[in-house]
C-alpha atoms as a PDB file:
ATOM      1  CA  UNK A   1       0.000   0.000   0.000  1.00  0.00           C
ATOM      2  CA  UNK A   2       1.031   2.970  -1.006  1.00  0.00           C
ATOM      3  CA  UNK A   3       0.287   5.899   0.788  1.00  0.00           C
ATOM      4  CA  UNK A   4       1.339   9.935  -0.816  1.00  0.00           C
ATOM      5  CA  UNK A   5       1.304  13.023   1.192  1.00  0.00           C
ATOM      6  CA  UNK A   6       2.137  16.907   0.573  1.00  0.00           C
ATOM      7  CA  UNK A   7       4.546  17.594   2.904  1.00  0.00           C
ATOM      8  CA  UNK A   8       7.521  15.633   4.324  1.00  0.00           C
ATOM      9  CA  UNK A   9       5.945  17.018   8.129  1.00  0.00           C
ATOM     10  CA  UNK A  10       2.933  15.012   7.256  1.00  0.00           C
ATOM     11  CA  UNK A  11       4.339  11.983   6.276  1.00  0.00           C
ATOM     12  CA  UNK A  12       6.713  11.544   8.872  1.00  0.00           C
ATOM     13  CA  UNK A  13       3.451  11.824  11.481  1.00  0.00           C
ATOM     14  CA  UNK A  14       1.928   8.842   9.387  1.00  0.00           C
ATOM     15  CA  UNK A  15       5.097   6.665   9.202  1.00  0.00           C
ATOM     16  CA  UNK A  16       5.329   7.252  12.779  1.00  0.00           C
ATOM     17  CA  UNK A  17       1.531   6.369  13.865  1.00  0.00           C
ATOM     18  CA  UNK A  18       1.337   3.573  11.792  1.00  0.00           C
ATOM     19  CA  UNK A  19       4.730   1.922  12.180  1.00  0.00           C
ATOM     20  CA  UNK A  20       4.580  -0.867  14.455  1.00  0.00           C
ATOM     21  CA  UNK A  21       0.570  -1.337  14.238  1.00  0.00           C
ATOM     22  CA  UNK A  22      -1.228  -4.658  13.365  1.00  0.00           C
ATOM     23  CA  UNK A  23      -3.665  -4.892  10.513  1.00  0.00           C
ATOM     24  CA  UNK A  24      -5.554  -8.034  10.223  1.00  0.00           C
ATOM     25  CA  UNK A  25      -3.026  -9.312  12.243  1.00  0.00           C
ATOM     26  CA  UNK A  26      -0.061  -8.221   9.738  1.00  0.00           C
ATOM     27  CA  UNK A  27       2.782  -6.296  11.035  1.00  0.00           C
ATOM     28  CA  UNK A  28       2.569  -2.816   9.413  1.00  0.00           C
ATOM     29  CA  UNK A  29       6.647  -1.795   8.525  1.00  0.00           C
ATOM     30  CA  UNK A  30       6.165   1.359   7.219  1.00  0.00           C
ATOM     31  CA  UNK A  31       8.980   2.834   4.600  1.00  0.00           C
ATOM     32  CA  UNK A  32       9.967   6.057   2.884  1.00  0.00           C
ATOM     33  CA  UNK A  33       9.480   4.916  -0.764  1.00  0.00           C
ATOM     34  CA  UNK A  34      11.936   6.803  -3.414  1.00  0.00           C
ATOM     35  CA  UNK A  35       9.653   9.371  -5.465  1.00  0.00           C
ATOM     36  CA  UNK A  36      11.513   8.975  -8.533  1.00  0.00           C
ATOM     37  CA  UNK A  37      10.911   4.950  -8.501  1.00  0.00           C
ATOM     38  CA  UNK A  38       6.904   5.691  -7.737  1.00  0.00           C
ATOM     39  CA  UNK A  39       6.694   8.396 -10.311  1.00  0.00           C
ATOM     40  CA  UNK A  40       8.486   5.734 -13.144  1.00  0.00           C
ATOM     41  CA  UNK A  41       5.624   3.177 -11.318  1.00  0.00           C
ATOM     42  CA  UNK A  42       9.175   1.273 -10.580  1.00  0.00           C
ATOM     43  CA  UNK A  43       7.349  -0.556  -7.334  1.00  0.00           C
ATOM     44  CA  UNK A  44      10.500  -3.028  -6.602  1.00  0.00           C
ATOM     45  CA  UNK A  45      12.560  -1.540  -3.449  1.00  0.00           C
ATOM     46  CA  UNK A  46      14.274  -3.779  -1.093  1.00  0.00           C
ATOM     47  CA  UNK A  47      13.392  -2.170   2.486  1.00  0.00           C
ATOM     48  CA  UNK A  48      17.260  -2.684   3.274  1.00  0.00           C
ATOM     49  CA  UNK A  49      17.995   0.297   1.370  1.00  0.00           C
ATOM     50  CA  UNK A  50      15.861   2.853   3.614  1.00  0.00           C
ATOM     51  CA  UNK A  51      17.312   5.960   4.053  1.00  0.00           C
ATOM     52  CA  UNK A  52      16.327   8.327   7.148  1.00  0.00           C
ATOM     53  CA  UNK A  53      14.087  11.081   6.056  1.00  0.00           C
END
């Protein structure tokens, strides 16, 4: 799932609310995606090569 905001402020609330949370009992691991990959609708990203944003 994919989720886009406006602002960097915005998205760093979500990532940090939903983090950690269980959804039908699936872990939620939540990831800054690279824009340029989304925007090219390149959707393969290994979660190993998070950056801090």
């Amino acid at each position: 799932v994919f989720l886009e905001y406006a602002d960097t402020s915005s998205s760093a609330r979500a990532k940090a609310a939903l983090n950690g949370r269980r959804f039908a009992n699936n872990l939620v691991v939540a990831v800054y995606f690279p824009e340029d990959k989304f925007s090219s609708g390149d959707y393969d990203f290994d979660v190993g090569q998070q950056t801090s944003a």
